[in-house]
N, C-alpha and C. Protein backbone atom coordinates (compact mmCIF):
# COMPACT_ATOMS: atom_id res chain seq x y z
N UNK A 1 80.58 84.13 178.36
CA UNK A 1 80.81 84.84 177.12
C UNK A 1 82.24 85.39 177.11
N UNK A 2 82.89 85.65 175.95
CA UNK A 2 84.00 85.85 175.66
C UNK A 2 84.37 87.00 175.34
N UNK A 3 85.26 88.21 175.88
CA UNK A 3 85.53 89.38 175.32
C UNK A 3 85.59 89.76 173.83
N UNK A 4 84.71 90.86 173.80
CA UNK A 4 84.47 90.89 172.66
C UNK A 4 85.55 91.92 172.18
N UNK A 5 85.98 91.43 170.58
CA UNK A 5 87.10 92.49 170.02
C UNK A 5 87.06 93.63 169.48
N UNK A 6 87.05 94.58 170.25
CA UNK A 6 87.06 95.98 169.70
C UNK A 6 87.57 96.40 168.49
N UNK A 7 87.03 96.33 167.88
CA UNK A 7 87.21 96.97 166.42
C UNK A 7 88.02 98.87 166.12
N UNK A 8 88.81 98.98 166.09
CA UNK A 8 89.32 100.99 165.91
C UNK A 8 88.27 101.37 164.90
N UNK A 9 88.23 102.61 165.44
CA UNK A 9 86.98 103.20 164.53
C UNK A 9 87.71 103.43 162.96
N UNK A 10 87.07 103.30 162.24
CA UNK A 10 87.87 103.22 160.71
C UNK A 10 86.80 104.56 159.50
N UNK A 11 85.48 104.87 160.37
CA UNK A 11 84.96 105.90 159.43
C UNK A 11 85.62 107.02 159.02
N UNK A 12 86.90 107.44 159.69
CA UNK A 12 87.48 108.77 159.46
C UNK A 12 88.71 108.27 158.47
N UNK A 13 88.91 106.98 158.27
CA UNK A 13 90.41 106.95 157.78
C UNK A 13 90.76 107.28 156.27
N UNK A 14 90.11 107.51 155.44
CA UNK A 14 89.51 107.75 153.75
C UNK A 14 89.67 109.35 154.15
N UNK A 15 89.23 110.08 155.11
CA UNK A 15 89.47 111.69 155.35
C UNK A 15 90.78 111.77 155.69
N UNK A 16 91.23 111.37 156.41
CA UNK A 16 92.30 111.58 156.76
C UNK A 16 93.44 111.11 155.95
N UNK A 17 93.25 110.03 155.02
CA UNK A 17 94.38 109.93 154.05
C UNK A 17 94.20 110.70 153.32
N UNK A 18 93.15 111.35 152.77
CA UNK A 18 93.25 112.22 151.88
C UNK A 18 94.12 113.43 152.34
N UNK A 19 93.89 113.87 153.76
CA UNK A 19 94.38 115.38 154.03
C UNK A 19 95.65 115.20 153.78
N UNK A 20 96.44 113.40 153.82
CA UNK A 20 97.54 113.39 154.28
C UNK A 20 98.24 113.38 152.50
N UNK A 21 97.21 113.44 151.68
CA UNK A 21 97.78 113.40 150.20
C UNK A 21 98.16 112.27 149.77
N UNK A 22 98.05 110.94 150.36
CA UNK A 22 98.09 109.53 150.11
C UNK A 22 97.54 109.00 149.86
N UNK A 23 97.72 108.04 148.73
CA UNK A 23 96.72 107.02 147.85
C UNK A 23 96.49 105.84 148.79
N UNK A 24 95.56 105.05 148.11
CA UNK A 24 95.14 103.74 148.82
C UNK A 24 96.64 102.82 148.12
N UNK A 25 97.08 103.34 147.12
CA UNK A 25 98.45 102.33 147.00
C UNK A 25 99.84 103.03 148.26
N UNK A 26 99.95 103.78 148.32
CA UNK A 26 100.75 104.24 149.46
C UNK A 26 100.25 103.74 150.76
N UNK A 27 99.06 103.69 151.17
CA UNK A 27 98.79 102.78 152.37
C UNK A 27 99.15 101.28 152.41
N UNK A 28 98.57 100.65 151.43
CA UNK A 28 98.53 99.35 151.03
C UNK A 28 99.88 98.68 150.81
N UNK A 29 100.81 99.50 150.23
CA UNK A 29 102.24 98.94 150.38
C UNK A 29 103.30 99.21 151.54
N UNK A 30 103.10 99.97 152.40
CA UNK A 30 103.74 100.19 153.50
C UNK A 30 102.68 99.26 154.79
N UNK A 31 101.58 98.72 154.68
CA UNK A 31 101.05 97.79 155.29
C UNK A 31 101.29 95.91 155.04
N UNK A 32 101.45 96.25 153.75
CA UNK A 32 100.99 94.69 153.13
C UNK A 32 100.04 94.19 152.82
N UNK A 33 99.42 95.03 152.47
CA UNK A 33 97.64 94.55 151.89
C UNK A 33 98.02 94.86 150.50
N UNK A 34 97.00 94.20 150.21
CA UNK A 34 95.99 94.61 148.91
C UNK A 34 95.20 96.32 148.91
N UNK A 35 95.60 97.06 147.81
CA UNK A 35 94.40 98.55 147.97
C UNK A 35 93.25 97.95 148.09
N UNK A 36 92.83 96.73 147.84
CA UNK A 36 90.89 96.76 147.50
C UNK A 36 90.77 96.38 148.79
N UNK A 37 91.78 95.92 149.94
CA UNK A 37 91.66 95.36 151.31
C UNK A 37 91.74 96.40 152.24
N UNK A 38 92.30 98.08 151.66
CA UNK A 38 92.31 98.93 152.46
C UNK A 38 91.25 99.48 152.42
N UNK A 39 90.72 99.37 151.21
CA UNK A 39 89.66 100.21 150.46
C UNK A 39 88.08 100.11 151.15
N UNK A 40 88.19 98.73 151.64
CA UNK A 40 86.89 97.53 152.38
C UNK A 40 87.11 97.95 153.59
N UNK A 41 88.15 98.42 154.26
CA UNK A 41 88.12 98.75 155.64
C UNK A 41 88.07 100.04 155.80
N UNK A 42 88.21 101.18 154.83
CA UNK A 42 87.87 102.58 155.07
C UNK A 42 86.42 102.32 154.86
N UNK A 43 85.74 101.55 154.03
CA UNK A 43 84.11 101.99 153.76
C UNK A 43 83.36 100.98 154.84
N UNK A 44 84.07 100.11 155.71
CA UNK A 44 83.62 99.55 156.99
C UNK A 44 83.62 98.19 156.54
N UNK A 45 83.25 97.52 155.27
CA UNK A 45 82.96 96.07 154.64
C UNK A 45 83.71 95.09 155.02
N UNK A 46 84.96 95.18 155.55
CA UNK A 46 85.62 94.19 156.12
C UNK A 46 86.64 94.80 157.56
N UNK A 47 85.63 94.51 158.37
CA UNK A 47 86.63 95.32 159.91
C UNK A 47 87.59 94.21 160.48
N UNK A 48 88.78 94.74 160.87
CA UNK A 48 90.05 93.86 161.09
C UNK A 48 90.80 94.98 161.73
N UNK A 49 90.68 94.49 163.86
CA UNK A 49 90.90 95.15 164.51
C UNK A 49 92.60 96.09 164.33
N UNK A 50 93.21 94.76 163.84
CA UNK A 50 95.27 94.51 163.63
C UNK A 50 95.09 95.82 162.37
N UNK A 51 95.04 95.52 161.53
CA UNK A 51 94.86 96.14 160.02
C UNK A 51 94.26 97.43 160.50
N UNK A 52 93.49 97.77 161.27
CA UNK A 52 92.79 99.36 161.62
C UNK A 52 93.58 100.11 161.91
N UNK A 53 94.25 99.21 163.20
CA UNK A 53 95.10 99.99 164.28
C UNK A 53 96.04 100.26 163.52
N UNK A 54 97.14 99.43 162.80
CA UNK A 54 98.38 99.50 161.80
C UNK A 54 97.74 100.72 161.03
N UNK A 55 96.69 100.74 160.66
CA UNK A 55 96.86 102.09 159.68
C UNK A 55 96.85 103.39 160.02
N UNK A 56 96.02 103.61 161.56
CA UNK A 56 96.23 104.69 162.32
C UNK A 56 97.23 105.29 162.96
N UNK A 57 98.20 103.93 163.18
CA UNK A 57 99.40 104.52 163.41
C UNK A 57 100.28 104.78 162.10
N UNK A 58 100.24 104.45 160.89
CA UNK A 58 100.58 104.71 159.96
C UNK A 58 100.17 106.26 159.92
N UNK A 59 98.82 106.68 159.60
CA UNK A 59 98.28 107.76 159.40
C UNK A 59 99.24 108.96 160.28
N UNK A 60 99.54 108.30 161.55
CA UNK A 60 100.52 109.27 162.31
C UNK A 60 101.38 109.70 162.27
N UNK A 61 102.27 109.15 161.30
CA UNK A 61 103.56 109.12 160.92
C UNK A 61 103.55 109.64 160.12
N UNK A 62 102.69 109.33 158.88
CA UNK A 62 103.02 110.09 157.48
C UNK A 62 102.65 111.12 157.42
């Protein structure tokens, strides 16, 4: 069997942009997504380990 890919936890990230006063278009354009692609990974519907992590460290910064 093959290591499996850890997914970053993504339930907190919708709280935490909010505290940070940032829209799903302010995430989404300093990433390169689509908002409805950030939007699917704060409510869990599409997990994408690269895309998690990029936004947590985003979240850190801003």
């Amino acid at each position: 069997m093959t290591k499996p890919h850890l997914v970053p936890r993504t339930d907190d990230l919708r709280q935490l942009r909010h505290e940070r006063g940032a829209t799903l278009l302010d995430v989404a354009l300093s990433l390169g997504a689509e908002p409805a692609r950030i939007s699917e990974l704060e409510r869990g519907r599409r997990p994408n380990a690269e895309l998690a992590t990029a936004y947590r460290a985003w979240l850190d910064v801003a």
